[in-house]
N, C-alpha and C. Protein backbone atom coordinates (compact mmCIF):
# COMPACT_ATOMS: atom_id res chain seq x y z
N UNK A 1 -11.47 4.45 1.41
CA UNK A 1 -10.90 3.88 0.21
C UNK A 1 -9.66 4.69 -0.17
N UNK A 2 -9.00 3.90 -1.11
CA UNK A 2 -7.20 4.57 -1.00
C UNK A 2 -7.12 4.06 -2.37
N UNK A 3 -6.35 4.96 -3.26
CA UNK A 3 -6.41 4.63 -4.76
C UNK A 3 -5.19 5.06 -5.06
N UNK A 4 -4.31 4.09 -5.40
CA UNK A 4 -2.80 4.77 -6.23
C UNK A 4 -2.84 4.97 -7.55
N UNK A 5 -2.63 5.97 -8.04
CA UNK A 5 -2.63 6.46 -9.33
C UNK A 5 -1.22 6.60 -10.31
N UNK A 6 -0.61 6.13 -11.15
CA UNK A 6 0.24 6.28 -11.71
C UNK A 6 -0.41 7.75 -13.20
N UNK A 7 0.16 8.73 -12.59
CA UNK A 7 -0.44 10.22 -13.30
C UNK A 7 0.55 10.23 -14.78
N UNK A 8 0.17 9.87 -15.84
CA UNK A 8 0.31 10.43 -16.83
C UNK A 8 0.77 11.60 -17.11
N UNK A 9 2.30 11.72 -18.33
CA UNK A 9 2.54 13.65 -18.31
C UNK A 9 1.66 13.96 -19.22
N UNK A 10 1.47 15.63 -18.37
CA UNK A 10 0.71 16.58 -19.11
C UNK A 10 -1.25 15.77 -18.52
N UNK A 11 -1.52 15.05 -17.73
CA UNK A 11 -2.70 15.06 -17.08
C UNK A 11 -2.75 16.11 -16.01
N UNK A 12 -4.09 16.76 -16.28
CA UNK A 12 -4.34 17.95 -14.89
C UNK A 12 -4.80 16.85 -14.00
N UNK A 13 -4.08 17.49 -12.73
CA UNK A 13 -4.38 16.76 -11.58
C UNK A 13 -5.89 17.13 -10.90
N UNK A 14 -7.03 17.18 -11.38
CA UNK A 14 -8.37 17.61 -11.68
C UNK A 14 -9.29 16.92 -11.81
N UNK A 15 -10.53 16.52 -11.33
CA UNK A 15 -11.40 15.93 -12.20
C UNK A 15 -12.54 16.81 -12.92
N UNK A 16 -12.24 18.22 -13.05
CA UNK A 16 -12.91 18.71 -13.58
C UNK A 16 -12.34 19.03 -15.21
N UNK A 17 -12.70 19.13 -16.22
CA UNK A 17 -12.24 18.79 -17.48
C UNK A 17 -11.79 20.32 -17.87
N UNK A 18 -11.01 20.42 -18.82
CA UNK A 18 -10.80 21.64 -19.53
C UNK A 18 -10.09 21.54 -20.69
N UNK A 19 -11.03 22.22 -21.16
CA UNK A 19 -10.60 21.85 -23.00
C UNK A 19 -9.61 21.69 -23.83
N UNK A 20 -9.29 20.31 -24.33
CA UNK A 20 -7.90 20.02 -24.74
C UNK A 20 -7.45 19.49 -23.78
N UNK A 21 -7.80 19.20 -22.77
CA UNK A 21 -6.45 19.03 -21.88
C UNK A 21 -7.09 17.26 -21.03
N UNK A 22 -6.17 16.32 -20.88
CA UNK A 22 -6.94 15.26 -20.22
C UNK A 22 -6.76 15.70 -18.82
N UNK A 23 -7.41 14.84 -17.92
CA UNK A 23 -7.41 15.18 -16.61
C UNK A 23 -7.77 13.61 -15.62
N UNK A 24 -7.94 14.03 -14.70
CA UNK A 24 -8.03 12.25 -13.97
C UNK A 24 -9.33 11.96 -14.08
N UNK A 25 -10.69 12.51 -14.84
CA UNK A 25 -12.01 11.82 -15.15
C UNK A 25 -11.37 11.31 -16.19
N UNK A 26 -10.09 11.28 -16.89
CA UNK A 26 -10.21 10.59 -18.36
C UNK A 26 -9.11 9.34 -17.69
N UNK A 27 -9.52 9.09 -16.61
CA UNK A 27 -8.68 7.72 -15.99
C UNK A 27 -9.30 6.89 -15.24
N UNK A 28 -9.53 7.38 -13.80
CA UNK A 28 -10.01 7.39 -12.96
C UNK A 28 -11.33 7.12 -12.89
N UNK A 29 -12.49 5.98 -12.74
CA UNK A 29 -13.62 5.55 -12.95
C UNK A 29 -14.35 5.39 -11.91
N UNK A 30 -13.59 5.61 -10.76
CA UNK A 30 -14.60 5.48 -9.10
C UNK A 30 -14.86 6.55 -8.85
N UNK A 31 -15.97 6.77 -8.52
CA UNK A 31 -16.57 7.95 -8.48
C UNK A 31 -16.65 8.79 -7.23
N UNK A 32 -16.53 9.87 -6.72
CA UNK A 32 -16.42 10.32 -5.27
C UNK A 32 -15.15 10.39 -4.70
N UNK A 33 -13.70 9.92 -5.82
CA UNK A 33 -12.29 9.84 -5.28
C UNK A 33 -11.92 11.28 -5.36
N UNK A 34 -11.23 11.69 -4.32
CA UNK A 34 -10.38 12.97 -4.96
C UNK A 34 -8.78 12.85 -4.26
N UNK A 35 -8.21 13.90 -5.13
CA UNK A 35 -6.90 13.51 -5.24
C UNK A 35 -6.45 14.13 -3.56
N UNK A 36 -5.24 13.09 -3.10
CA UNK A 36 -4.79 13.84 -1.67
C UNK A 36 -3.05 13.87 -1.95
N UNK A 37 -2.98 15.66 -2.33
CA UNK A 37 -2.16 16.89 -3.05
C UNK A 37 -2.25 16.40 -4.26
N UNK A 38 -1.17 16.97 -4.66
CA UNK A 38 -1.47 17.33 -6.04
C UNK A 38 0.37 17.57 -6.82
N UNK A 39 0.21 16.76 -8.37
CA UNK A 39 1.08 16.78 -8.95
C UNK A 39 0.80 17.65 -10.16
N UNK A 40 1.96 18.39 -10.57
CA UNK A 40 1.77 19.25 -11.99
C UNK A 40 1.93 18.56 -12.92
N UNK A 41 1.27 19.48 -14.01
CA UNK A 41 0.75 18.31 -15.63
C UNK A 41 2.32 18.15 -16.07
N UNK A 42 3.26 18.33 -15.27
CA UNK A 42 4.58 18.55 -16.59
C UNK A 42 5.36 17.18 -15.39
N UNK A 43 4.29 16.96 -14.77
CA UNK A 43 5.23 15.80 -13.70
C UNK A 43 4.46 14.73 -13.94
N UNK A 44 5.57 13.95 -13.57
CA UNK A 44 4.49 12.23 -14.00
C UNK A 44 4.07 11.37 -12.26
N UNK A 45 3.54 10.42 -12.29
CA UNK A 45 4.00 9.25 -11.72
C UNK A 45 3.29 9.45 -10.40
N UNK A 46 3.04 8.91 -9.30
CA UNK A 46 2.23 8.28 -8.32
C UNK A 46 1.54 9.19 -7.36
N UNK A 47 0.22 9.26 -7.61
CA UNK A 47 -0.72 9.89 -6.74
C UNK A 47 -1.50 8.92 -5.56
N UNK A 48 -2.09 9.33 -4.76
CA UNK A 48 -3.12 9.09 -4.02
C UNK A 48 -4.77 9.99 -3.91
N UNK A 49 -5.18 9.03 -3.97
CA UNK A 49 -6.57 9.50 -4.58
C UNK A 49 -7.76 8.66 -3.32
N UNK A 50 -8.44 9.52 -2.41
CA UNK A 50 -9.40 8.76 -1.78
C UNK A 50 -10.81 9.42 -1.72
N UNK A 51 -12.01 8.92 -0.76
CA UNK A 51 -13.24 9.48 -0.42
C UNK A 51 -13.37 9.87 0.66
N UNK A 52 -12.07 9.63 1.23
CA UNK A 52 -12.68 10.00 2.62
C UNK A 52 -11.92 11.02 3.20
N UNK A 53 -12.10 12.26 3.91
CA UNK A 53 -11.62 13.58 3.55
C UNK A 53 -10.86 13.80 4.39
N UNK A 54 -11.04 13.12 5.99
CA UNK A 54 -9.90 13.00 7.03
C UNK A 54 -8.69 12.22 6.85
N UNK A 55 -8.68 11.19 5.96
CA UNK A 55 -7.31 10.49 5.47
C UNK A 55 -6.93 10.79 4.42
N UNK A 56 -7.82 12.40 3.70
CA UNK A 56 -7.16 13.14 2.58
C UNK A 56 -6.24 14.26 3.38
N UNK A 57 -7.15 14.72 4.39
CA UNK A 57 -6.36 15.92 5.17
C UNK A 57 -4.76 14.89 5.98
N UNK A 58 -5.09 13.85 6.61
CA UNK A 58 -3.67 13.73 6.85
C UNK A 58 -2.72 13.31 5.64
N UNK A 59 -3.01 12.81 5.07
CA UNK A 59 -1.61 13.09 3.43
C UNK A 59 -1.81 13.71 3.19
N UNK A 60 -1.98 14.92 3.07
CA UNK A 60 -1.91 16.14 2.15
C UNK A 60 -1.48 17.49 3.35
N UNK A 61 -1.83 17.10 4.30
CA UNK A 61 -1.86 18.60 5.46
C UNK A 61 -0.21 18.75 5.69
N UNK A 62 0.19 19.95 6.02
CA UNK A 62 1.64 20.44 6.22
C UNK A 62 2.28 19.39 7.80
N UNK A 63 1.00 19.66 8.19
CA UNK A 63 1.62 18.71 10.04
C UNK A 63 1.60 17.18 10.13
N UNK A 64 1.18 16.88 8.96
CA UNK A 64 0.96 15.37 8.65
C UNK A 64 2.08 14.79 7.54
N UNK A 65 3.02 15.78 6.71
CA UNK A 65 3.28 15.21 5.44
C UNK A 65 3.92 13.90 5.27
N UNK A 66 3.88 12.98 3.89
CA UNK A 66 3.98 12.08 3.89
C UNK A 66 5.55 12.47 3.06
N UNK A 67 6.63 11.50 3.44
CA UNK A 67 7.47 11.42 2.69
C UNK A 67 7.41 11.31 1.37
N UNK A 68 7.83 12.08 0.35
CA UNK A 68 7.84 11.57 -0.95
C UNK A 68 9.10 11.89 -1.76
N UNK A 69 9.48 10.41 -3.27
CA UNK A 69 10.60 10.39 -3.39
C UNK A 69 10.27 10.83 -5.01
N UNK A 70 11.24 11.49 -5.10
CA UNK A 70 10.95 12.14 -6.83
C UNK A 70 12.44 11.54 -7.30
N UNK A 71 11.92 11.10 -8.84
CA UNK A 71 13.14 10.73 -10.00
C UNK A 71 13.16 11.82 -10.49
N UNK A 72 14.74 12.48 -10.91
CA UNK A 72 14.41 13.49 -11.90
C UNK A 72 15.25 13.08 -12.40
N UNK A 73 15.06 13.31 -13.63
CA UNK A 73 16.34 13.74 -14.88
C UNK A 73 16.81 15.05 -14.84
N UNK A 74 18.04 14.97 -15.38
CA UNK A 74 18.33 16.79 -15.06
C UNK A 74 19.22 16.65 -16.33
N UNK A 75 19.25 18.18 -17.00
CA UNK A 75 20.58 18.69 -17.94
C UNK A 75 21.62 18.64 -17.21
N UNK A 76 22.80 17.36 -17.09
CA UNK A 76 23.82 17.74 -16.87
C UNK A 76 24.28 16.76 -15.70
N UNK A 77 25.19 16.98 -15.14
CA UNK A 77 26.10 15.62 -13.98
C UNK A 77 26.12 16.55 -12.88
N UNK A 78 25.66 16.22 -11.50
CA UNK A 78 25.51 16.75 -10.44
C UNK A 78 26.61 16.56 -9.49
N UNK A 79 27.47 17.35 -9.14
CA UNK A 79 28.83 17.18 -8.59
C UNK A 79 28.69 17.05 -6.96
N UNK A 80 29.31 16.64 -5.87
CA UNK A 80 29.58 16.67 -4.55
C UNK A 80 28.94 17.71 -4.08
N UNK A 81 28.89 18.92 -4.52
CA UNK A 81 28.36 20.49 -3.89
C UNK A 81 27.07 20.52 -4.42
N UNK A 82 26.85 20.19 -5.95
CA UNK A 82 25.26 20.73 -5.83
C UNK A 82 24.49 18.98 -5.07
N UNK A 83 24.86 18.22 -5.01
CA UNK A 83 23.94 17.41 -3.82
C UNK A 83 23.67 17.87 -2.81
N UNK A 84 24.96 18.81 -2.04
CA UNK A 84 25.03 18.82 -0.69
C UNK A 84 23.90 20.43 -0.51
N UNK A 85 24.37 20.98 -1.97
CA UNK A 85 23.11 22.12 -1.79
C UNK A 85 21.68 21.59 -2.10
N UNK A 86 21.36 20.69 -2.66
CA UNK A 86 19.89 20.57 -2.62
C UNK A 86 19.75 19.47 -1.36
N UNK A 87 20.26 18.87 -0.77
CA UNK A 87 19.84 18.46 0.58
C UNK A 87 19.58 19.59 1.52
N UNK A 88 20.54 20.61 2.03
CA UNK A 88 20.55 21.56 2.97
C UNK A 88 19.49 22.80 2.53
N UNK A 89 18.65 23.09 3.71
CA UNK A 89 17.65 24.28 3.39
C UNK A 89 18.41 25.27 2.40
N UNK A 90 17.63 25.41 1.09
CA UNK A 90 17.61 26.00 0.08
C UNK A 90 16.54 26.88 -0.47
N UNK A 91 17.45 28.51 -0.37
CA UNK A 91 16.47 29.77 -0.37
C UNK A 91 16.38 29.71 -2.04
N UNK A 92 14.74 29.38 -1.86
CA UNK A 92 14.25 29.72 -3.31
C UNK A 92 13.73 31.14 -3.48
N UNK A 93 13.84 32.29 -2.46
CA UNK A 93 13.11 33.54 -3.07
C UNK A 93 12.24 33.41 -2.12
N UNK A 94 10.97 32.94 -2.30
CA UNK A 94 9.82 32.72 -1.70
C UNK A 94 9.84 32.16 -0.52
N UNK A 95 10.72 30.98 -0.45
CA UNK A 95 10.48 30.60 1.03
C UNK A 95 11.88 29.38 0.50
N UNK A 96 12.41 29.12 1.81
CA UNK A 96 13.54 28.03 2.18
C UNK A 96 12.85 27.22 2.11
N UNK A 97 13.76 25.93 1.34
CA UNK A 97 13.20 24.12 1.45
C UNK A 97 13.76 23.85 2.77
N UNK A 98 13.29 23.11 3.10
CA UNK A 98 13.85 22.13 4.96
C UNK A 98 14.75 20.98 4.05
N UNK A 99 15.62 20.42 4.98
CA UNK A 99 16.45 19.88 4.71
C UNK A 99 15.97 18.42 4.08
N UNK A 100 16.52 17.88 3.13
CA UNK A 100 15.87 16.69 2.37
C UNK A 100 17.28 15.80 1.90
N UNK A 101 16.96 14.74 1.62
CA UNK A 101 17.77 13.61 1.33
C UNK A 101 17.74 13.44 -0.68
N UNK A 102 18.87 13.67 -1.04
CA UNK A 102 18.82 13.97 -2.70
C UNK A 102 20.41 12.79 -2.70
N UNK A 103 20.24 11.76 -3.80
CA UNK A 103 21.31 11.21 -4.43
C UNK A 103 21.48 11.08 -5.87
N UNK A 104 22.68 10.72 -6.55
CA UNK A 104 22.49 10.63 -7.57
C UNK A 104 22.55 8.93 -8.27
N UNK A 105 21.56 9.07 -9.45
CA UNK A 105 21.83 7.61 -8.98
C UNK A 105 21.53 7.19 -10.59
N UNK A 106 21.38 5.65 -10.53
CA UNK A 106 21.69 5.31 -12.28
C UNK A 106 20.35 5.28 -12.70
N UNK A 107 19.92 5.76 -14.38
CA UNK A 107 18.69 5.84 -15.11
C UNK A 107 17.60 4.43 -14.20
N UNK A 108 16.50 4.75 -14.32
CA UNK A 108 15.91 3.59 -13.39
C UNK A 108 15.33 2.62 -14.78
N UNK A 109 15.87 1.58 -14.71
CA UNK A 109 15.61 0.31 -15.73
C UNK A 109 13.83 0.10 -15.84
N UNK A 110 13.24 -0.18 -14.62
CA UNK A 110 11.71 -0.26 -14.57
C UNK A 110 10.72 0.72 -15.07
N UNK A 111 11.36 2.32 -15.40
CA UNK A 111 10.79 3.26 -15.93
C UNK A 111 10.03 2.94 -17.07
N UNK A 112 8.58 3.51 -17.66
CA UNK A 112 8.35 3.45 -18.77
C UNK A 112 9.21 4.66 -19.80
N UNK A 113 8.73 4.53 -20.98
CA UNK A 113 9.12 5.58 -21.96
C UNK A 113 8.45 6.91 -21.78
N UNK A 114 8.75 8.03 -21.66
CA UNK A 114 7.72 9.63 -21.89
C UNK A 114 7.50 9.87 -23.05
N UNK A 115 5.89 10.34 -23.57
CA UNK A 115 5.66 10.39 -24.88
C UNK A 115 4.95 11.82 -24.32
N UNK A 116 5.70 13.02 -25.07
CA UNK A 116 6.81 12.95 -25.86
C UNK A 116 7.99 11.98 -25.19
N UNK A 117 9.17 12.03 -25.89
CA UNK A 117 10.29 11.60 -25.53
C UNK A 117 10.81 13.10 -24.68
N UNK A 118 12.18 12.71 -23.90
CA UNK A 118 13.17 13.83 -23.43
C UNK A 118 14.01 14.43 -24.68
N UNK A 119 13.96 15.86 -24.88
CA UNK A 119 15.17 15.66 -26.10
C UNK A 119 16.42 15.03 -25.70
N UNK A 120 17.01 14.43 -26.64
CA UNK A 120 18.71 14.04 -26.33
C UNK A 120 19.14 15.42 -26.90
N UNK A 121 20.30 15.65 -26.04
CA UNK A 121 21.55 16.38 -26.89
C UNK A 121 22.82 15.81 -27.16
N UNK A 122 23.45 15.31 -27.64
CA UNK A 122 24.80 14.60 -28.01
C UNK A 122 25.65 15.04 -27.13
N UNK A 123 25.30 16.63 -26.93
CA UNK A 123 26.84 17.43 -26.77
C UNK A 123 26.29 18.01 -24.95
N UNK A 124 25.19 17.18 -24.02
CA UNK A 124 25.29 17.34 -22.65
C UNK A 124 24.77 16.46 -22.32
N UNK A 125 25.31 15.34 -20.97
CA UNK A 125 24.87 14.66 -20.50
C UNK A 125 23.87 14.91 -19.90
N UNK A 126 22.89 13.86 -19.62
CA UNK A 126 21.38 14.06 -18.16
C UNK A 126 21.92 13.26 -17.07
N UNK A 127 21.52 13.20 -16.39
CA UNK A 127 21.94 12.13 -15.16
C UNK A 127 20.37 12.42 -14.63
N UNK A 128 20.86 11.16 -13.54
CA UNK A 128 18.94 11.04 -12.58
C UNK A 128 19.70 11.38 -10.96
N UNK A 129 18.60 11.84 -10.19
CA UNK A 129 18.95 12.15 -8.88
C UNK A 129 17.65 11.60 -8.18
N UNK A 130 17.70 11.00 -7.26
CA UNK A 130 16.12 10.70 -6.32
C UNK A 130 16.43 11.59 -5.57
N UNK A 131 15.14 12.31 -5.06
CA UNK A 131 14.87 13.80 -3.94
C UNK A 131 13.85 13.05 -3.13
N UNK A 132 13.80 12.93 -1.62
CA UNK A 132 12.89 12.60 -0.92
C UNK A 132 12.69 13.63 0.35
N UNK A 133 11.15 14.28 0.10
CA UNK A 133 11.04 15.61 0.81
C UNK A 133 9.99 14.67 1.75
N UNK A 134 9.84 16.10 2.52
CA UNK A 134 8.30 15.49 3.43
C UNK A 134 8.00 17.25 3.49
N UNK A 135 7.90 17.67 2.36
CA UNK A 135 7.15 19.07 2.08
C UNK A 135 6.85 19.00 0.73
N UNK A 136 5.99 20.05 0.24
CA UNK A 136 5.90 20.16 -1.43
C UNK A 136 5.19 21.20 -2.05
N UNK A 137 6.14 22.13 -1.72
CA UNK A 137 5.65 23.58 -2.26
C UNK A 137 5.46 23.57 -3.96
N UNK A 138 4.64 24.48 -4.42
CA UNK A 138 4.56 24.08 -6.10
C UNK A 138 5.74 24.40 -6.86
N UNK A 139 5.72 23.59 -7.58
CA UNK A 139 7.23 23.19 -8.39
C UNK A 139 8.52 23.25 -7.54
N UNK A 140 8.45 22.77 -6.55
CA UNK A 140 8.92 22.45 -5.89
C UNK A 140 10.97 22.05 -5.98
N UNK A 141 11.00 20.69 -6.70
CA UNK A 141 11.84 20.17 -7.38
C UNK A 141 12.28 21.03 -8.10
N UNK A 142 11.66 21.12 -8.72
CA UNK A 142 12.23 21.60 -10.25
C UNK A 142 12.61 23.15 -10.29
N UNK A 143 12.09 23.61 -9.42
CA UNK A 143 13.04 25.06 -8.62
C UNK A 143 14.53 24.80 -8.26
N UNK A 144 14.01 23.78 -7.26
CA UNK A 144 15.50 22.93 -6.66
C UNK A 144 16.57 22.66 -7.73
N UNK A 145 15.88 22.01 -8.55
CA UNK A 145 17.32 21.16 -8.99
C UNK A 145 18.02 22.88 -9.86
N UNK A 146 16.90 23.73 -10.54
CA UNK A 146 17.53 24.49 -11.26
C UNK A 146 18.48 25.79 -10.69
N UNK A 147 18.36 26.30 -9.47
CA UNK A 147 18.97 26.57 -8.32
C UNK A 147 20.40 26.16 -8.31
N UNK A 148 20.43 24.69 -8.45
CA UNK A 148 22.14 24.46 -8.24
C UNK A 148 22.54 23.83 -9.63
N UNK A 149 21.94 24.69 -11.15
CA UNK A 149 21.86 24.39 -12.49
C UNK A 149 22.01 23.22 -12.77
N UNK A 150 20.93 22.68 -12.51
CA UNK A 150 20.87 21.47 -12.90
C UNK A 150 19.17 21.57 -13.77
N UNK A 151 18.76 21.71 -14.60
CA UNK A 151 17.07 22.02 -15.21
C UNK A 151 17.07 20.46 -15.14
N UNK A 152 15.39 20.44 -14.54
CA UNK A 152 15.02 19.55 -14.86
C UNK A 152 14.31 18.92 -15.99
N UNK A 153 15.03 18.02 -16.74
CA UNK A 153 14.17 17.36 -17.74
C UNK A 153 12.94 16.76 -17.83
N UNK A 154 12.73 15.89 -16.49
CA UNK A 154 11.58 14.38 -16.00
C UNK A 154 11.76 14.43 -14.62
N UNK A 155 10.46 14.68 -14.20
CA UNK A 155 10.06 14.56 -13.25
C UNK A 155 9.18 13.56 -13.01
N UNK A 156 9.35 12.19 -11.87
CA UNK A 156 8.65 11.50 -11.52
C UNK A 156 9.01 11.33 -10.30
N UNK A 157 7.29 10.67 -9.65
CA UNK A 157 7.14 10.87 -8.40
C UNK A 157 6.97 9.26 -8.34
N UNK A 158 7.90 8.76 -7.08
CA UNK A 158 8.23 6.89 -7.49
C UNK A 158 7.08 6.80 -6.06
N UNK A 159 7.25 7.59 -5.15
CA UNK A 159 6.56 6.59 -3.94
C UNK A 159 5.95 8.18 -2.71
N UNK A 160 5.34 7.51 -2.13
CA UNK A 160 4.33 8.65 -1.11
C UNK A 160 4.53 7.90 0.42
N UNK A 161 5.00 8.04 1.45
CA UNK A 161 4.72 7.22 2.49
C UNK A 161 5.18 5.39 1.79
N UNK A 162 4.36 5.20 2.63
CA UNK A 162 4.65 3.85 2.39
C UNK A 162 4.23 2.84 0.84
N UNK A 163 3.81 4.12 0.10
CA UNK A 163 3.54 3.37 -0.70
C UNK A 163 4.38 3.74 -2.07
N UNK A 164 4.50 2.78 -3.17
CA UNK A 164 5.66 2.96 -3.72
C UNK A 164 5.25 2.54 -5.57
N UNK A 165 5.97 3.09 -6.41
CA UNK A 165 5.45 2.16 -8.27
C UNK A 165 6.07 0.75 -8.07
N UNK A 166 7.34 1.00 -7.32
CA UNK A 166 8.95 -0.44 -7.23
C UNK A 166 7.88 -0.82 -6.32
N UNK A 167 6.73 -1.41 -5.67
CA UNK A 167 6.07 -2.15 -4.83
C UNK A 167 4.17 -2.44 -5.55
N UNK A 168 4.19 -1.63 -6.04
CA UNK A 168 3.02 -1.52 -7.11
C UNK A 168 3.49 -0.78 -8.38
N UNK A 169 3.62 -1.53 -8.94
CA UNK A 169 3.70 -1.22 -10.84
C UNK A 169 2.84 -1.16 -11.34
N UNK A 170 2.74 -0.44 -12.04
CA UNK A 170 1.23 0.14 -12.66
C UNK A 170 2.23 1.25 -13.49
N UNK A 171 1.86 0.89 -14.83
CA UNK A 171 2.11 2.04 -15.84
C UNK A 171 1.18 3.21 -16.19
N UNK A 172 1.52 4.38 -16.24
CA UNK A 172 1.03 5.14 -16.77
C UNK A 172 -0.53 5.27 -16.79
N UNK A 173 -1.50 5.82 -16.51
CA UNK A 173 -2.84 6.09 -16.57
C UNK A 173 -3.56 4.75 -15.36
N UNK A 174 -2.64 4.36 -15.06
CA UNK A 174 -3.12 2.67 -14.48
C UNK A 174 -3.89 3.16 -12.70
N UNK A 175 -4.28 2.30 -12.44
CA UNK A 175 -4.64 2.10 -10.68
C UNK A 175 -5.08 1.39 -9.99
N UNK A 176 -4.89 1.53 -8.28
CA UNK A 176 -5.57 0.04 -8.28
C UNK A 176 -5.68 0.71 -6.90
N UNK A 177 -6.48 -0.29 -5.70
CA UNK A 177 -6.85 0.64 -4.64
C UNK A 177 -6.10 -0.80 -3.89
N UNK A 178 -5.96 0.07 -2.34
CA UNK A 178 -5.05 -0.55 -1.92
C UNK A 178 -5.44 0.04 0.11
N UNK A 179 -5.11 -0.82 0.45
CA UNK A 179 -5.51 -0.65 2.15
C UNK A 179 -4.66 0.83 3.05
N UNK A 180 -5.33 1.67 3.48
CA UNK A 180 -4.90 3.15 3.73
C UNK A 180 -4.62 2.78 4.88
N UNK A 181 -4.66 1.55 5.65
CA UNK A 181 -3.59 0.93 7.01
C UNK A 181 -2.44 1.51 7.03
N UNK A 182 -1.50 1.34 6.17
CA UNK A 182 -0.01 1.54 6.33
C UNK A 182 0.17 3.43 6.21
N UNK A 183 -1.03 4.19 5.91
CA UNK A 183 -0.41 5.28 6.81
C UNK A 183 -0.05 5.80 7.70
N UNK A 184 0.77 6.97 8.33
CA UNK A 184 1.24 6.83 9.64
C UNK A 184 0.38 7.77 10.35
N UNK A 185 -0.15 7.49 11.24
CA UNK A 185 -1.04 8.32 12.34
C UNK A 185 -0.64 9.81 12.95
C-alpha cells in the first residue's frame, strides 16, 4: 500500500505524539503506514507513507533516491549566479550537495494559504525557486538557498518520483492511496 500525504506546517513527521505538537496520528487513519523519509515540521507538502518496508527502503534509501521537487519562497530575487550556485555541488560545511536542477519561477497559483501566514515586508521582495534533488540531507534546502542569501521563507515539497500535488491535489492534512507501480525499480 502507497499513501500520499499532503504534510501540514509545523506537523511532526511521526506517528508517535508529543505534547503540543500534532503529528501524522492526528491525520493519517490507516493503521500500520509509516512514513518513507521524512519532512521537517517547518516544511509543508507531499509525503509518502506505506506498510510495506521493502518499497519504504527503496524511496527512502541513498542508492534508490527518488527525485524530489521543492517550492521555496525565499527573502529576496535570485540573480543568474546564485541559481548557478545552488545547482552546482555546494559545500555546506558538513558535506557537499551533488549537483541539482533549481529555477526561478512565478508564485504557484494552485498553492493553498500557510497559517500562519509568511510575513510580508514592503521594503524586500520574496520570489519562488523550484529545487529538484535526488538526495536529502536534513534541512537540506534551506541550508541551500541561505548559502547563496537567499533565507528561506516556505518550504514545500510539490512531488516525489513520479508522483506529484499538480497530479493529485489534496490540500493540506488530506490523502489518498494510490498504486506504488509507477516507482522506479
Amino acid at each position: 500500500m502507497l499513501i500520499l500525504f499532503n504534510k501540514p506546517f509545523q506537523v511532526l513527521c511521526q506517528f508517535s505524539p508529543q505534547e503540543g505538537r500534532e503529528s501524522l496520528a492526528d491525520y493519517v487513519t490507516i493503521p500500520g503506514v509509516y512514513p518513507a523519509g521524512r519532512l521537517d515540521a517547518d516544511s509543508e507538502g507531499l509525503m509518502l507513507l506505506t506498510d510495506d518496508g521493502g518499497l519504504q527502503h527503496k524511496i527512502a534509501h541513498p542508492d534508490h533516491k527518488e527525485a524530489k521537487t521543492y517550492l521555496v519562497q525565499v527573502d529576496g530575487v535570485p540573480d543568474a549566479a546564485a541559481l548557478t550556485r545552488l545547482q552546482a555541488p555546494l559545500d555546506l560545511g558538513d558535506f557537499i550537495t551533488k549537483p541539482c536542477r533549481a529555477v526561478q519561477i512565478a508564485a504557484p497559483d494552485w498553492l493553498w494559504p500557510r497559517n500562519p501566514p509568511i510575513r510580508a515586508r514592503a521594503d524586500k521582495p520574496t520570489s519562488w525557486i523550484a529545487i529538484t534533488l535526488e538526495e536529502g540531507k536534513n534541512r537540506q534546502v534551506r541550508r541551500m538557498t541561505a548559502a547563496v542569501g537567499l533565507p528561506t521563507l516556505r518550504l514545500v515539497r510539490s512531488s516525489i518520483g513520479p508522483f506529484s500535488l499538480a497530479t493529485h491535489p489534496l490540500m493540506p492534512g488530506e490523502f489518498v492511496q494510490v498504486s506504488a507501480g509507477l516507482i522506479k525499480k
